[in-house]
PDB file of N, CA and C in Angstrom:
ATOM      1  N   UNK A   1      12.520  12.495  -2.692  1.00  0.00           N
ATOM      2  CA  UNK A   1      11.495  12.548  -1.667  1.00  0.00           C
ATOM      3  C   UNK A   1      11.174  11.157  -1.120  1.00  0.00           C
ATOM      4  N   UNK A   2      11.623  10.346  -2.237  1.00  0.00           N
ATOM      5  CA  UNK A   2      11.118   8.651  -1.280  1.00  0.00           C
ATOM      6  C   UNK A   2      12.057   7.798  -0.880  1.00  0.00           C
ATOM      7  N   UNK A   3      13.328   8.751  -0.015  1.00  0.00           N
ATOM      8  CA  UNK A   3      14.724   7.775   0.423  1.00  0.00           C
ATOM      9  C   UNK A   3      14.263   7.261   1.439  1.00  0.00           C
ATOM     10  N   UNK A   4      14.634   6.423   1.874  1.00  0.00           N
ATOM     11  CA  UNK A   4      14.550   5.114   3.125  1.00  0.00           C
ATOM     12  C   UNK A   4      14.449   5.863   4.359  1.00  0.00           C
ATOM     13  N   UNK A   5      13.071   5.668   4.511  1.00  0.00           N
ATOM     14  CA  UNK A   5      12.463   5.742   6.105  1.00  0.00           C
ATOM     15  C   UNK A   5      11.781   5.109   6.948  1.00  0.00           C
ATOM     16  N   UNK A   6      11.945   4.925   8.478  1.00  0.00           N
ATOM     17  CA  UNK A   6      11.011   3.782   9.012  1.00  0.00           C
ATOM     18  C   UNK A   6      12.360   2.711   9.797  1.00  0.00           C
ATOM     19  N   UNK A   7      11.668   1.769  10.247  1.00  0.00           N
ATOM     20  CA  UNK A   7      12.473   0.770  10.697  1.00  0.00           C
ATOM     21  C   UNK A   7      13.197  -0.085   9.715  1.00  0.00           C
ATOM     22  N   UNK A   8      12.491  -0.673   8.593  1.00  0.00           N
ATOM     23  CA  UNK A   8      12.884  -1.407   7.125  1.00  0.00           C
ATOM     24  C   UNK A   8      13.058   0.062   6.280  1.00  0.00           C
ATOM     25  N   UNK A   9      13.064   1.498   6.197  1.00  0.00           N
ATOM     26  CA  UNK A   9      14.168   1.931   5.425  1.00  0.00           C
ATOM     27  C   UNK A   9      13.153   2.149   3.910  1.00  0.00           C
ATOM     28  N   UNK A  10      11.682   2.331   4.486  1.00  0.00           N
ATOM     29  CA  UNK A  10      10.651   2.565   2.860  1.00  0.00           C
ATOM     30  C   UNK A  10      11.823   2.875   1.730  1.00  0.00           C
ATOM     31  N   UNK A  11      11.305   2.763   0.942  1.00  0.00           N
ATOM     32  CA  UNK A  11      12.488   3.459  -0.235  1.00  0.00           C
ATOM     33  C   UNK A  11      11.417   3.011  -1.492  1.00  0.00           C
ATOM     34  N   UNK A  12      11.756   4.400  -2.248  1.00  0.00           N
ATOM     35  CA  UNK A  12      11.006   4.348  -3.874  1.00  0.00           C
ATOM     36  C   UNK A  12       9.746   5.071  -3.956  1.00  0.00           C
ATOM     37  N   UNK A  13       9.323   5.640  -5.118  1.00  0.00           N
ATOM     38  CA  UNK A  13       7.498   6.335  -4.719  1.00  0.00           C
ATOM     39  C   UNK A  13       6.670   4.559  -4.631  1.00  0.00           C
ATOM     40  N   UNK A  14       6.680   4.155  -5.255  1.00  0.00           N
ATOM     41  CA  UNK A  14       5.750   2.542  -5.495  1.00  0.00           C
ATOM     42  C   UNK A  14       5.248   2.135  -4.260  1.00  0.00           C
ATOM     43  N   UNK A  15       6.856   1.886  -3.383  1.00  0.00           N
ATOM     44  CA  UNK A  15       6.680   1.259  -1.651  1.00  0.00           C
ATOM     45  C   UNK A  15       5.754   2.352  -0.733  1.00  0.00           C
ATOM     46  N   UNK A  16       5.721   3.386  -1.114  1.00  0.00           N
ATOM     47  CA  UNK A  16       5.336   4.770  -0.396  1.00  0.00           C
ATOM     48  C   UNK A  16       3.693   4.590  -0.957  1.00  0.00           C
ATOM     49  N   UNK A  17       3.633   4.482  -1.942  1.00  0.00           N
ATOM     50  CA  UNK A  17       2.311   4.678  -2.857  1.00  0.00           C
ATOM     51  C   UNK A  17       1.319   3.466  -1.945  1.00  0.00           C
ATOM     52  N   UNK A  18       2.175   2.094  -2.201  1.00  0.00           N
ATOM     53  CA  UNK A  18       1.381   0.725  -1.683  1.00  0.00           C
ATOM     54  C   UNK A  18       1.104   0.795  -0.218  1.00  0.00           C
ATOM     55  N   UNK A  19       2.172   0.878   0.272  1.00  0.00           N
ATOM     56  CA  UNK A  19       2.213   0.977   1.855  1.00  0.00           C
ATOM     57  C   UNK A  19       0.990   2.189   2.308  1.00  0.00           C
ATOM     58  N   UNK A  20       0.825   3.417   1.859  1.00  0.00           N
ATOM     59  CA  UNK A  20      -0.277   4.497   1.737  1.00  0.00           C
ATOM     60  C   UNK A  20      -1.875   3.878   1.612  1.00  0.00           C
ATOM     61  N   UNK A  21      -1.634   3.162   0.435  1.00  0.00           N
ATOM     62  CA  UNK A  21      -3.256   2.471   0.068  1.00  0.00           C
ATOM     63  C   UNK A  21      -3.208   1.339   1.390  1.00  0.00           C
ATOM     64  N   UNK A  22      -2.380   0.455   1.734  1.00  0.00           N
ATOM     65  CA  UNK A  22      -2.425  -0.268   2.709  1.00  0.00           C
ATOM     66  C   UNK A  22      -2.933   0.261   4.467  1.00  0.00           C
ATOM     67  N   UNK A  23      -2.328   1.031   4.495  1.00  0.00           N
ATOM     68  CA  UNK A  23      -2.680   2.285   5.817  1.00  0.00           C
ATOM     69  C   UNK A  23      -3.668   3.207   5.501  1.00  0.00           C
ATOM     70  N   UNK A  24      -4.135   3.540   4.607  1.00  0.00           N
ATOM     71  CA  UNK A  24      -5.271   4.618   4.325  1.00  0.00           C
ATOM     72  C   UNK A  24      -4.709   5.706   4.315  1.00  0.00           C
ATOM     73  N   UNK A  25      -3.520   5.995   4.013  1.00  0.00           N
ATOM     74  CA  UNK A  25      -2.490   7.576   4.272  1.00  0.00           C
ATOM     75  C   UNK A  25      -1.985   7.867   2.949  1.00  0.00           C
ATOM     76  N   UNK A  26      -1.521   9.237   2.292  1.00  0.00           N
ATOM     77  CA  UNK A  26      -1.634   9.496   1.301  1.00  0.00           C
ATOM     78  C   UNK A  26      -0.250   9.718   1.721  1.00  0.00           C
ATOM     79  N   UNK A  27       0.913   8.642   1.329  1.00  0.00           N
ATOM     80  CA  UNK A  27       2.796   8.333   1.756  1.00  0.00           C
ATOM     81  C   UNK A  27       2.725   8.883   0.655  1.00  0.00           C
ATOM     82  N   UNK A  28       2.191   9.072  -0.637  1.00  0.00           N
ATOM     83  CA  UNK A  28       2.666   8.940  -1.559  1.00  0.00           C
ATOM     84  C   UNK A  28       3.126  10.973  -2.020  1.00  0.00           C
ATOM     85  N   UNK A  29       2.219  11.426  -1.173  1.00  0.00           N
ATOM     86  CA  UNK A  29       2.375  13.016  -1.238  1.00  0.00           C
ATOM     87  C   UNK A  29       2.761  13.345  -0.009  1.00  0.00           C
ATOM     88  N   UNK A  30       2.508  12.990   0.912  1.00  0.00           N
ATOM     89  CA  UNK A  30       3.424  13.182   2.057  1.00  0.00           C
ATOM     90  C   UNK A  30       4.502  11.949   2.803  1.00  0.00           C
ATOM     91  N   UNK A  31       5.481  11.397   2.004  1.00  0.00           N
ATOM     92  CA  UNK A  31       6.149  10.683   2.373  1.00  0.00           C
ATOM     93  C   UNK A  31       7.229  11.374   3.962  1.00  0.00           C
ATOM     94  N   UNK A  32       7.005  12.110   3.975  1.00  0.00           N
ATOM     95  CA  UNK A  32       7.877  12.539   5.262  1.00  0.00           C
ATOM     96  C   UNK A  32       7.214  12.309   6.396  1.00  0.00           C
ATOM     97  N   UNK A  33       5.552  11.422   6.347  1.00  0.00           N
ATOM     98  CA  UNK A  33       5.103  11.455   7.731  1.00  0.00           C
ATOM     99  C   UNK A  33       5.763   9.930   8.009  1.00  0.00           C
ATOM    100  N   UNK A  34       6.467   9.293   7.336  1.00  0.00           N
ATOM    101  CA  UNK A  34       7.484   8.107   7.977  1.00  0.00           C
ATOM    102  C   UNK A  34       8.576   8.357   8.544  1.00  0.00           C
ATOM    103  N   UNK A  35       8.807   9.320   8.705  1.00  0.00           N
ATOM    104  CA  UNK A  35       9.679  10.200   8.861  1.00  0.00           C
ATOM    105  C   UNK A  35       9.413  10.758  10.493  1.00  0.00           C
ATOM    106  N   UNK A  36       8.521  11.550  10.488  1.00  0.00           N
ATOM    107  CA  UNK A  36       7.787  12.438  11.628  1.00  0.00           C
ATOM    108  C   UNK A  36       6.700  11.798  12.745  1.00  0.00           C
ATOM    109  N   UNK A  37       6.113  10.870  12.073  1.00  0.00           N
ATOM    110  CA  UNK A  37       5.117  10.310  12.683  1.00  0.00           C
ATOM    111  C   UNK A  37       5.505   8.377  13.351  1.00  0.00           C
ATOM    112  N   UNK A  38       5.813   8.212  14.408  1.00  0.00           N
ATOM    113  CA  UNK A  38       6.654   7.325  15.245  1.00  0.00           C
ATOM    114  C   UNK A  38       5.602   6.400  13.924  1.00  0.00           C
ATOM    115  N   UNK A  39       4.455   6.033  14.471  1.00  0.00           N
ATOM    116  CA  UNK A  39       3.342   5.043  14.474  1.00  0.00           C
ATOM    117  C   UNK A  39       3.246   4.742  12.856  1.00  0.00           C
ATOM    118  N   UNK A  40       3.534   5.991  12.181  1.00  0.00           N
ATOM    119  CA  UNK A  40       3.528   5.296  10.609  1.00  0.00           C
ATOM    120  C   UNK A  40       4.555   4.980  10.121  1.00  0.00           C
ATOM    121  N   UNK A  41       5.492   5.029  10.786  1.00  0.00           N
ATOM    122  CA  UNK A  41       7.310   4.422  10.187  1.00  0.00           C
ATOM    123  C   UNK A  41       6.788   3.068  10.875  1.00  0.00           C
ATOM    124  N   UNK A  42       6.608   2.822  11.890  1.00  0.00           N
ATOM    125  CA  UNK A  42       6.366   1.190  12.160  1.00  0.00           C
ATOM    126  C   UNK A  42       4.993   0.713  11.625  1.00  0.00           C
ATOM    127  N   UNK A  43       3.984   1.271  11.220  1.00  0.00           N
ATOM    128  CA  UNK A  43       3.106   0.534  10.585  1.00  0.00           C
ATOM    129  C   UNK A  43       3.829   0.197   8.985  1.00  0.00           C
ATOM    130  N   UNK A  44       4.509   1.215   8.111  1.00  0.00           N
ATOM    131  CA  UNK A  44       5.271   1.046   7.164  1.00  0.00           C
ATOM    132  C   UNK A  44       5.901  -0.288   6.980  1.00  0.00           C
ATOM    133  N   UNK A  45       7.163  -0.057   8.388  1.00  0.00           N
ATOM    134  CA  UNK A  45       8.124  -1.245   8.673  1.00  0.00           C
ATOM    135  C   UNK A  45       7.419  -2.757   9.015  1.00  0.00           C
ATOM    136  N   UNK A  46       5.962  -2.730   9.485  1.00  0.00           N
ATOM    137  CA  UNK A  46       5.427  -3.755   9.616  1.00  0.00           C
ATOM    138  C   UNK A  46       4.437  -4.689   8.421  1.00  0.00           C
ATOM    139  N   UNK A  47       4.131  -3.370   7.583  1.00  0.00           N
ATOM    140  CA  UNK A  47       3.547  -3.933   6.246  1.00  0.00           C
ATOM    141  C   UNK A  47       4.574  -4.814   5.496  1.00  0.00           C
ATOM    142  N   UNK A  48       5.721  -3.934   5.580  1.00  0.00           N
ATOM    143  CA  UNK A  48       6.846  -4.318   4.159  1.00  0.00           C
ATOM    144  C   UNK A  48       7.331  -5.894   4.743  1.00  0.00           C
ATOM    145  N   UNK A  49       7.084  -5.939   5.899  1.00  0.00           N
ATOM    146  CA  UNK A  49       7.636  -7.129   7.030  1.00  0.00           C
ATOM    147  C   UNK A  49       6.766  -8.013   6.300  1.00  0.00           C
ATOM    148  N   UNK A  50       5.437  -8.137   6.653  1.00  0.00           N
ATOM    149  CA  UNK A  50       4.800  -8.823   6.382  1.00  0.00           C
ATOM    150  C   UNK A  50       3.983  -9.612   5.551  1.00  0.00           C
ATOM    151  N   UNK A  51       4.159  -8.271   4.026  1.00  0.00           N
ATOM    152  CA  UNK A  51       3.248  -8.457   3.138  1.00  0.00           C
ATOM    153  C   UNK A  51       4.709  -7.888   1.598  1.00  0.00           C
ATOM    154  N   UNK A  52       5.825  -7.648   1.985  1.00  0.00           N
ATOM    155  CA  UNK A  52       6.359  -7.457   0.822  1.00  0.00           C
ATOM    156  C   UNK A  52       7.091  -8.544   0.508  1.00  0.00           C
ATOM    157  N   UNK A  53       7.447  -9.013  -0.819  1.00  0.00           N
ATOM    158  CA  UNK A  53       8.674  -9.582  -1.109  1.00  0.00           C
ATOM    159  C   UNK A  53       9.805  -9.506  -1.631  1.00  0.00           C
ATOM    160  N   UNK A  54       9.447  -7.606  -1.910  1.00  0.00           N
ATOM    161  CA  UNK A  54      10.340  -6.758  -2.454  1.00  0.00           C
ATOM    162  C   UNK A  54      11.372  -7.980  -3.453  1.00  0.00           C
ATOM    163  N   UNK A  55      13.044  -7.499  -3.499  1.00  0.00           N
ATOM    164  CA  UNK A  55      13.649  -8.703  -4.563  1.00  0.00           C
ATOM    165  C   UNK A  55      13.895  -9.891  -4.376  1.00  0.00           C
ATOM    166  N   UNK A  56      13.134 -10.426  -3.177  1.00  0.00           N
ATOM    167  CA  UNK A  56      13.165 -11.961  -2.680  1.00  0.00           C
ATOM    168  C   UNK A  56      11.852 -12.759  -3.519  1.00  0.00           C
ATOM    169  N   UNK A  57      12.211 -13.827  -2.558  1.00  0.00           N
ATOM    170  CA  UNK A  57      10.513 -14.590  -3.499  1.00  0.00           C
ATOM    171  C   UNK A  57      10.036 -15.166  -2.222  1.00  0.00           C
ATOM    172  N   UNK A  58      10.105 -14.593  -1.078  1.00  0.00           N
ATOM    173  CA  UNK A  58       8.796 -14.435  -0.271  1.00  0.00           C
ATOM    174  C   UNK A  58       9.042 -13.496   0.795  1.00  0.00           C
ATOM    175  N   UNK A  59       8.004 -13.200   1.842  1.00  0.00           N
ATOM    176  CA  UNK A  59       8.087 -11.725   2.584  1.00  0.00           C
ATOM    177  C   UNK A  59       9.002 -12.134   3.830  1.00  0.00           C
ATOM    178  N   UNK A  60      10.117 -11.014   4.080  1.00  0.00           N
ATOM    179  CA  UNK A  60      10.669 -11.867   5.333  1.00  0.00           C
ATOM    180  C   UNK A  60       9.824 -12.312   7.036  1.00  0.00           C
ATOM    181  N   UNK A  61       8.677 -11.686   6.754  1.00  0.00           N
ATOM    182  CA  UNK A  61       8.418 -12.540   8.033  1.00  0.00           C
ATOM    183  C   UNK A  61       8.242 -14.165   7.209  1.00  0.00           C
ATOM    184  N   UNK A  62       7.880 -14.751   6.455  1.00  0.00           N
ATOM    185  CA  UNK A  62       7.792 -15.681   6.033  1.00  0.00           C
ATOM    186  C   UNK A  62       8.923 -16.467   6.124  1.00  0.00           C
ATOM    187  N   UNK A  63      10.022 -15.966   5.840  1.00  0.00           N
ATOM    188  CA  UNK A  63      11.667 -16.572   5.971  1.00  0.00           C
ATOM    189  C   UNK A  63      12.088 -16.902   7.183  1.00  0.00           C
ATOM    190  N   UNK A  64      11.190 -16.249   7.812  1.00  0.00           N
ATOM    191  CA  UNK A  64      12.020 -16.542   9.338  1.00  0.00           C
ATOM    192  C   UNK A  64      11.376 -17.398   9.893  1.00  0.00           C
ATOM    193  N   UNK A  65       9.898 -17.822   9.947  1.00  0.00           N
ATOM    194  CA  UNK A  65       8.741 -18.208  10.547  1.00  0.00           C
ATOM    195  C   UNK A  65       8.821 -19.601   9.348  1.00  0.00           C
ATOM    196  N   UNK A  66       9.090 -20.026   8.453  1.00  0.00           N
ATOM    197  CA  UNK A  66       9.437 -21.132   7.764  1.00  0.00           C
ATOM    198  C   UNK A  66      10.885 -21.620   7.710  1.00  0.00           C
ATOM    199  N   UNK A  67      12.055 -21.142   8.570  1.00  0.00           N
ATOM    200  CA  UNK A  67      13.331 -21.737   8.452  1.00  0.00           C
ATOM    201  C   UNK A  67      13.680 -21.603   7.302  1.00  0.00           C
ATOM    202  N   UNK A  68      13.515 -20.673   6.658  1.00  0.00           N
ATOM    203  CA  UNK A  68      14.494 -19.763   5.422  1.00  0.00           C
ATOM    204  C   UNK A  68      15.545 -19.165   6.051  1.00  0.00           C
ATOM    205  N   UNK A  69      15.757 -18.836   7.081  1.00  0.00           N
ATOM    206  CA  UNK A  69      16.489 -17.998   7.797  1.00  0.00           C
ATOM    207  C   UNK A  69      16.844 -16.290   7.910  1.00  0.00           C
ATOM    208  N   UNK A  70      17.259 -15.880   8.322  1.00  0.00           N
ATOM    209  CA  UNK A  70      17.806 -14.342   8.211  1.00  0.00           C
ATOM    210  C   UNK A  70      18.183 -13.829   6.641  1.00  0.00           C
ATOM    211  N   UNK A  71      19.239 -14.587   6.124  1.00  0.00           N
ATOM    212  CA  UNK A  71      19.587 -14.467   5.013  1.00  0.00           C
ATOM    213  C   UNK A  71      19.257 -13.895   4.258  1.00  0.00           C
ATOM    214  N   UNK A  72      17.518 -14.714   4.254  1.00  0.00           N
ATOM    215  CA  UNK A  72      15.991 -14.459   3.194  1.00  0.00           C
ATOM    216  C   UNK A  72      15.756 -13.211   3.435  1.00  0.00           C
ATOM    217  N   UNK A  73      15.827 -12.673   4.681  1.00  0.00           N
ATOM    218  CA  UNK A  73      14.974 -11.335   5.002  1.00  0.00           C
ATOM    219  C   UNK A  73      15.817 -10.323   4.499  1.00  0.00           C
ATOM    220  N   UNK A  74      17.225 -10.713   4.533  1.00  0.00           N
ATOM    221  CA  UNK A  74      18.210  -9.795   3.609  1.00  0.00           C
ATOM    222  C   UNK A  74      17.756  -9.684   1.987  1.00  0.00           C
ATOM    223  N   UNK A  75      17.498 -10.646   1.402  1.00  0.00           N
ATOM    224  CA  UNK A  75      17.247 -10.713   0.025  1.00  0.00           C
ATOM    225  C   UNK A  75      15.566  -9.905  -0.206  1.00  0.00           C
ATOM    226  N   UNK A  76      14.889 -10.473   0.566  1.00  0.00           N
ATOM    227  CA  UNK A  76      13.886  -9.397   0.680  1.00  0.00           C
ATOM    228  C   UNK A  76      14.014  -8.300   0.885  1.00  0.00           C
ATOM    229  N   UNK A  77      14.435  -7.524   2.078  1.00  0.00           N
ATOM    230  CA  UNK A  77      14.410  -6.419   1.821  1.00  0.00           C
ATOM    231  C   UNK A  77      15.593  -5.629   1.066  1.00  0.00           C
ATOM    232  N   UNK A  78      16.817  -6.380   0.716  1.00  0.00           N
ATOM    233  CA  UNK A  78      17.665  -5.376   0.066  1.00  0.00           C
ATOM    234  C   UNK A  78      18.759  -5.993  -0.723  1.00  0.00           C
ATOM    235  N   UNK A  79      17.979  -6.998  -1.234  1.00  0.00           N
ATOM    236  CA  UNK A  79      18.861  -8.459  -1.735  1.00  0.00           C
ATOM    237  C   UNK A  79      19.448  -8.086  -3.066  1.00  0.00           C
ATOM    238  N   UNK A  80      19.111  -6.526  -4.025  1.00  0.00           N
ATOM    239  CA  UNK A  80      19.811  -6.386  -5.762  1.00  0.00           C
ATOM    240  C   UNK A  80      21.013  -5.380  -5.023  1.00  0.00           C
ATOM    241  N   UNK A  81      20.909  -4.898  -3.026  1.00  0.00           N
ATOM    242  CA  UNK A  81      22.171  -4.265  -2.977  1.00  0.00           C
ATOM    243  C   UNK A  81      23.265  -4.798  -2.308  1.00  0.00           C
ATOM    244  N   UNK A  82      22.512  -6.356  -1.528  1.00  0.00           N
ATOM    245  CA  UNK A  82      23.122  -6.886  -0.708  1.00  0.00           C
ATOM    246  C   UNK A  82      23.902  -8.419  -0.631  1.00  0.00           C
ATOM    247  N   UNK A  83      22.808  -9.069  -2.036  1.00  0.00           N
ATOM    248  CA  UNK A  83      23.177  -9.993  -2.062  1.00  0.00           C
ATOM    249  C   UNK A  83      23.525 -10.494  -3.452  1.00  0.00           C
ATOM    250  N   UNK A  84      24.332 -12.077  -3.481  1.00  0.00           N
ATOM    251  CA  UNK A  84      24.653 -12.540  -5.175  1.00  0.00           C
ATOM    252  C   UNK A  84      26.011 -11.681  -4.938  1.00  0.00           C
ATOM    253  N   UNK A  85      26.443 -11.258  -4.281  1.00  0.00           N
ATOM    254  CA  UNK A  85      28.447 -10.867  -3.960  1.00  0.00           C
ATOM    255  C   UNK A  85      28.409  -9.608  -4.348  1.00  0.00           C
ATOM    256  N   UNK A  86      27.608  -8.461  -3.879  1.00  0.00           N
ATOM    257  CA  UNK A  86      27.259  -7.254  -3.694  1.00  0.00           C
ATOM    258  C   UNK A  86      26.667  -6.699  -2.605  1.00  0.00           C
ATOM    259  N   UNK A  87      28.159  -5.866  -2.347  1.00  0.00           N
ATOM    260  CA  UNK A  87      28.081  -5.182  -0.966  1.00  0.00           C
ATOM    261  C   UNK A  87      28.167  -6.132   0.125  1.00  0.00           C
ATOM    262  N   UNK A  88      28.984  -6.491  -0.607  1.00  0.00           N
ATOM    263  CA  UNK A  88      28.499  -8.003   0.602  1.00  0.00           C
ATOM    264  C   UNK A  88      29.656  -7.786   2.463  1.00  0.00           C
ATOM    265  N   UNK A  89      30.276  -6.329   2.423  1.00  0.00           N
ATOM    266  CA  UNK A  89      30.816  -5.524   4.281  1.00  0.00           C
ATOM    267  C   UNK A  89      29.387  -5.175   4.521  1.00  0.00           C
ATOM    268  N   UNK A  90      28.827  -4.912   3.577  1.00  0.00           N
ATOM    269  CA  UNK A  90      26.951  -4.195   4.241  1.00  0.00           C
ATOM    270  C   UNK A  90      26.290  -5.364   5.007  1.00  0.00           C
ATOM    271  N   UNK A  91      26.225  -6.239   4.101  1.00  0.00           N
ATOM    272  CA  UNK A  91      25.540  -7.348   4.266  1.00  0.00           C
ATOM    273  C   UNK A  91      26.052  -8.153   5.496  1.00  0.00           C
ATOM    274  N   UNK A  92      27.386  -8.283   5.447  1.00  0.00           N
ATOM    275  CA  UNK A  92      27.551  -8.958   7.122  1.00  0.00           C
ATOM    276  C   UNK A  92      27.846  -8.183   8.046  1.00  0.00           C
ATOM    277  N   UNK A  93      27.808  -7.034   8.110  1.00  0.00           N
ATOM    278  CA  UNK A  93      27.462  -6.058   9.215  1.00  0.00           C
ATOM    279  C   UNK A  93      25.870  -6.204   9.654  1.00  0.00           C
ATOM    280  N   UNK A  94      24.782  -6.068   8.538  1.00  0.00           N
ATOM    281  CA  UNK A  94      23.515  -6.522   9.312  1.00  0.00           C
ATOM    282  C   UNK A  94      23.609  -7.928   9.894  1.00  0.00           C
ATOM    283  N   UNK A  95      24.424  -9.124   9.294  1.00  0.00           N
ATOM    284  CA  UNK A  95      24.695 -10.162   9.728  1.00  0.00           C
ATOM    285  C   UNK A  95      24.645 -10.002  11.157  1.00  0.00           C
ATOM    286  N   UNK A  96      26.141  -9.325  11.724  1.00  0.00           N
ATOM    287  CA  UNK A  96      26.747  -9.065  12.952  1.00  0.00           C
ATOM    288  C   UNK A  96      25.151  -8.382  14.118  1.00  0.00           C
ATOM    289  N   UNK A  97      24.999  -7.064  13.240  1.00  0.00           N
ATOM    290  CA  UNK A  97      23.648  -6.741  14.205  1.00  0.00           C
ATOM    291  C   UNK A  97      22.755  -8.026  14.751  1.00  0.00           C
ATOM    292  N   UNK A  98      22.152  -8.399  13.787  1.00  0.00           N
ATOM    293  CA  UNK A  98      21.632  -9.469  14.018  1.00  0.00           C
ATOM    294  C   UNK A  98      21.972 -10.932  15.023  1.00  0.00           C
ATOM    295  N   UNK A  99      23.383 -10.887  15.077  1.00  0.00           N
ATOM    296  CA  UNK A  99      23.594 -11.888  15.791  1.00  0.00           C
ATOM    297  C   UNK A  99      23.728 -11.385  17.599  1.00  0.00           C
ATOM    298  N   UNK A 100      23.993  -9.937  17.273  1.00  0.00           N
ATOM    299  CA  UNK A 100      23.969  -9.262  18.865  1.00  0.00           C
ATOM    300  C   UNK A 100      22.743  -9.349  19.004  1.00  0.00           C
ATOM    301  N   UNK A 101      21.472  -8.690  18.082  1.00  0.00           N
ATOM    302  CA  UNK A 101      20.443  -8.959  18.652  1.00  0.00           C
ATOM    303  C   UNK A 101      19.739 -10.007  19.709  1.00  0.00           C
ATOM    304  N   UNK A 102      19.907 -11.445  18.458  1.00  0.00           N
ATOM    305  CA  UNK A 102      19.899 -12.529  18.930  1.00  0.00           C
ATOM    306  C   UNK A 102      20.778 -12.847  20.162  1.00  0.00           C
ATOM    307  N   UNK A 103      21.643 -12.869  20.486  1.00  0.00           N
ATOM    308  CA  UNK A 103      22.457 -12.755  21.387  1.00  0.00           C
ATOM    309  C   UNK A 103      21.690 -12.162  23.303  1.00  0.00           C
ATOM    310  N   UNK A 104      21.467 -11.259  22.822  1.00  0.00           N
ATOM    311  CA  UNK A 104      20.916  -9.811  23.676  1.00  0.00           C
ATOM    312  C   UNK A 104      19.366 -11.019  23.958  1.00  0.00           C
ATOM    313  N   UNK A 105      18.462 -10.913  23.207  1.00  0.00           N
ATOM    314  CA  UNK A 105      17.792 -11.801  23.876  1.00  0.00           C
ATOM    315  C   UNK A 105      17.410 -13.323  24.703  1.00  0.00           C
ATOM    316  N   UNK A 106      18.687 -14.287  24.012  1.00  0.00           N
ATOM    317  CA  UNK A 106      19.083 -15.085  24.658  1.00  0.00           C
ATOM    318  C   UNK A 106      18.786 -16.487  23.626  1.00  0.00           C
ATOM    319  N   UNK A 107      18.549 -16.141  22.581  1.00  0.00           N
ATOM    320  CA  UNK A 107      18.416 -17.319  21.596  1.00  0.00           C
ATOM    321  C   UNK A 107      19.191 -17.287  20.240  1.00  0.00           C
ATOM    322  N   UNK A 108      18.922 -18.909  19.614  1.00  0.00           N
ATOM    323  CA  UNK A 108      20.293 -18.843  18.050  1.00  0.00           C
ATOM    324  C   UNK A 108      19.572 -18.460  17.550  1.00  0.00           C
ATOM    325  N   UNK A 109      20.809 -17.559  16.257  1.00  0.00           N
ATOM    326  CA  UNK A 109      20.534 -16.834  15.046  1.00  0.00           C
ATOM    327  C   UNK A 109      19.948 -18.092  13.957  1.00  0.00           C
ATOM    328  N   UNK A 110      19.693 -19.219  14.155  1.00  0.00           N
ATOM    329  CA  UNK A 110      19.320 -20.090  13.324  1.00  0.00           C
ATOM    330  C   UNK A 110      20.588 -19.965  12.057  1.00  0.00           C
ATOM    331  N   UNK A 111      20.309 -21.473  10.981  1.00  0.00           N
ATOM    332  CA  UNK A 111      21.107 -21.042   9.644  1.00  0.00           C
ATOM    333  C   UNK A 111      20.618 -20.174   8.682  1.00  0.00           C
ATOM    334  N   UNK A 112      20.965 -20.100   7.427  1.00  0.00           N
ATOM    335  CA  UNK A 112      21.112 -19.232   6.440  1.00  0.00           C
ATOM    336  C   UNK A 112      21.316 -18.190   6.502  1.00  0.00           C
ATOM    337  N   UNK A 113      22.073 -17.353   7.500  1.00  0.00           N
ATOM    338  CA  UNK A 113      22.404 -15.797   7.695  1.00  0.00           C
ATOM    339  C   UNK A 113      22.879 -15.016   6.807  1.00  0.00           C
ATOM    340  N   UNK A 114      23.226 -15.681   5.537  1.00  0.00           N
ATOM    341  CA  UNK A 114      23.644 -14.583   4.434  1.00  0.00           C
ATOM    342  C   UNK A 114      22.679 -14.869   3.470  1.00  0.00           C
ATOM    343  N   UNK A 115      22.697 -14.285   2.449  1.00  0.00           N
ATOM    344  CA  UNK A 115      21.979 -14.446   0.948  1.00  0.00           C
ATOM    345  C   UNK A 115      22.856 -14.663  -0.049  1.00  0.00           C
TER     346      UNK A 115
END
């Protein structure tokens, strides 16, 4: 019931549970309104942004906004599947997204793009 939903991909009851007390929404028994409900998959995706450090050691908006780089935000949000030479076609495929992104708006991907 708590597979990856949202823009960052919630995952686990814990992230569902915290993110819930954080929003005032009970994710933790109805985890499918990240799912159904536009506004709580991006309030979700914007908590975990901002306030998690999930398996990193700080939150990726922090990585990006201190010149940690992209990399960091990989290790934050999915760094025991993505990073340390694991999974590492996953890992530079978000690389690649990321650099179209960047691209698409008209500025550099900065360094550290991997983890």
């Amino acid at each position: 019931a708590y597979y990856g939903r949202g823009p960052i991909q919630l995952s686990w009851n814990f992230n569902y549970k915290a993110a819930g007390d954080a929003l005032g929404l009970d994710l933790l028994n109805h985890p499918d309104l990240v799912q159904t409900d536009p506004a709580v998959a991006w309030k979700t995706g914007l908590w975990y942004w901002d306030t998690q450090n999930g398996p990193g050691t700080m939150t990726a908006h922090d990585a990006m906004v201190n010149g940690r780089g992209f990399g960091e935000t990989i290790r934050s949000i999915n760094g025991a599947l993505e990073c340390n030479g694991n999974n590492t076609a996953q890992m530079q495929h978000r690389i690649s997204l990321y650099q179209d992104f960047v691209q698409i708006l008209g500025t550099v991907p900065g360094g550290n793009l991997s983890c």
